[in-house]
Protein backbone atom coordinates (compact mmCIF):
# COMPACT_ATOMS: atom_id res chain seq x y z
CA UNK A 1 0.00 0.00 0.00
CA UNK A 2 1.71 3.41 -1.31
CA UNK A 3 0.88 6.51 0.67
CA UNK A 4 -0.48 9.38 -1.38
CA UNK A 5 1.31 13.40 -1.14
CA UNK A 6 -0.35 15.63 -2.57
CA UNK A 7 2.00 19.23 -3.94
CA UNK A 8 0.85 22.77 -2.91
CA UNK A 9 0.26 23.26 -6.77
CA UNK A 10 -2.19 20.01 -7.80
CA UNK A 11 -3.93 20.43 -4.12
CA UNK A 12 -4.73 24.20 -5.42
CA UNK A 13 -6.33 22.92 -9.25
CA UNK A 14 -8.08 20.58 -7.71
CA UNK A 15 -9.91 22.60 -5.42
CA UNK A 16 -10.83 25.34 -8.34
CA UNK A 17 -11.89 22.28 -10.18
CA UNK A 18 -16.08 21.22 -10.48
CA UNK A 19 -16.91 18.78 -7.58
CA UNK A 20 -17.95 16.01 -10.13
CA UNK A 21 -14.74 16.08 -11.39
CA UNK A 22 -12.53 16.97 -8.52
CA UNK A 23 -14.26 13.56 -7.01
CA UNK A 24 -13.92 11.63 -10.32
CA UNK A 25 -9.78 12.14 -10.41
CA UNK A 26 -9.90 11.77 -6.18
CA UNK A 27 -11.43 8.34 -6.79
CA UNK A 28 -8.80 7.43 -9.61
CA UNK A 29 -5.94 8.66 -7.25
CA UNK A 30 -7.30 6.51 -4.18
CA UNK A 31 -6.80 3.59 -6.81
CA UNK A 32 -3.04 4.12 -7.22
CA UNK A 33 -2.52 3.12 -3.64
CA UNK A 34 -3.08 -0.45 -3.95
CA UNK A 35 -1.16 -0.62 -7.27
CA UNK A 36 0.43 2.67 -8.98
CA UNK A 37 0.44 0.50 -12.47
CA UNK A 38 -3.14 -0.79 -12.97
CA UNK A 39 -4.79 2.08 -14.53
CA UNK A 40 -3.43 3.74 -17.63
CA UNK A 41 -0.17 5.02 -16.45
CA UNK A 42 2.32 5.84 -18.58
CA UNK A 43 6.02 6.69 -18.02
CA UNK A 44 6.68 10.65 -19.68
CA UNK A 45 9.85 10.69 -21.92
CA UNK A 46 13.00 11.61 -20.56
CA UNK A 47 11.94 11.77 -16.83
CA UNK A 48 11.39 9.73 -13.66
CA UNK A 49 7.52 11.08 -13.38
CA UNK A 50 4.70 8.91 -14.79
CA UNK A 51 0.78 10.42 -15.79
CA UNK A 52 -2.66 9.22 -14.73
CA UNK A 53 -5.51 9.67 -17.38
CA UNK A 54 -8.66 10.81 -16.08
CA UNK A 55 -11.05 11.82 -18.81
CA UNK A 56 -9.85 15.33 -20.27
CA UNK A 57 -7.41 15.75 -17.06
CA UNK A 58 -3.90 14.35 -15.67
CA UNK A 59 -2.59 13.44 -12.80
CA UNK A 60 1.56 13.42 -12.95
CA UNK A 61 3.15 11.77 -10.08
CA UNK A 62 5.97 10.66 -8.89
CA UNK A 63 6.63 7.27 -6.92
CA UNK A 64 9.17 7.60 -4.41
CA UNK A 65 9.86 4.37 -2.28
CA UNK A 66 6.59 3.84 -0.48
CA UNK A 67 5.14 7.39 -1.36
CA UNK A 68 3.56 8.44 -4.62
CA UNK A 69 4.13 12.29 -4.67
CA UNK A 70 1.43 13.97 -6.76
CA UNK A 71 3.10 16.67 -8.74
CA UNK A 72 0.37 18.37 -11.16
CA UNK A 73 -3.25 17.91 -11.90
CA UNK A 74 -4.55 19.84 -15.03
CA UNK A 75 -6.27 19.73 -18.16
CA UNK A 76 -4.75 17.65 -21.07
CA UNK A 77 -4.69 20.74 -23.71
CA UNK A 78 -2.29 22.68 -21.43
CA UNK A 79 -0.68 20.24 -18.62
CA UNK A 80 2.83 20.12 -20.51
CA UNK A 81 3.35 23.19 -20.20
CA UNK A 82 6.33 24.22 -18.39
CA UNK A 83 6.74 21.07 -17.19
C-alpha cells in the first residue's frame, strides 16, 4: 500500500476544479494506492515522473519508495506546459 502526497500546486487545481470532477480524479488517485500501475499510467519521456488519465485531465506523479508524490493535476490541452 503506497501513501499518497499531494503538492501545494495540484492540491490548489483541484480545489478550483467542479466537484464532479474533482471527485472523479480523487477516486482514480485513491486507486493508485493499492497498485500505482493498474490504470493507464504511462512513463513521460526523458523523466522519472509517470501520468494518470482521467477523462480530459492528468494526474503526474511521482513514486518515491513507499510514497507516490502527486506533482500536477490539469487539463490535457495545457498540462505540458512548463513542465
Amino acid at each position: 500500500m503506497y501513501k499518497i502526497i499531494l503538492d501545494k500546486e495540484a492540491e490548489d487545481y483541484l480545489n478550483k476544479l467542479d466537484n464532479f470532477v474533482a471527485r472523479r480524479i480523487i477516486s482514480k488517485i485513491k486507486l493508485l494506492k493499492e497498485n500505482p500501475f493498474s490504470m493507464d499510467i504511462k512513463r513521460l519521456k526523458n523523466q522519472s515522473s509517470f501520468r494518470l488519465r482521467v477523462g480530459d485531465y492528468r494526474v503526474l506523479f511521482e513514486i518515491l519508495g513507499e510514497e507516490i508524490r502527486i506533482l500536477k493535476i490539469g487539463h490535457r490541452k495545457n498540462m505540458y506546459d512548463n513542465f
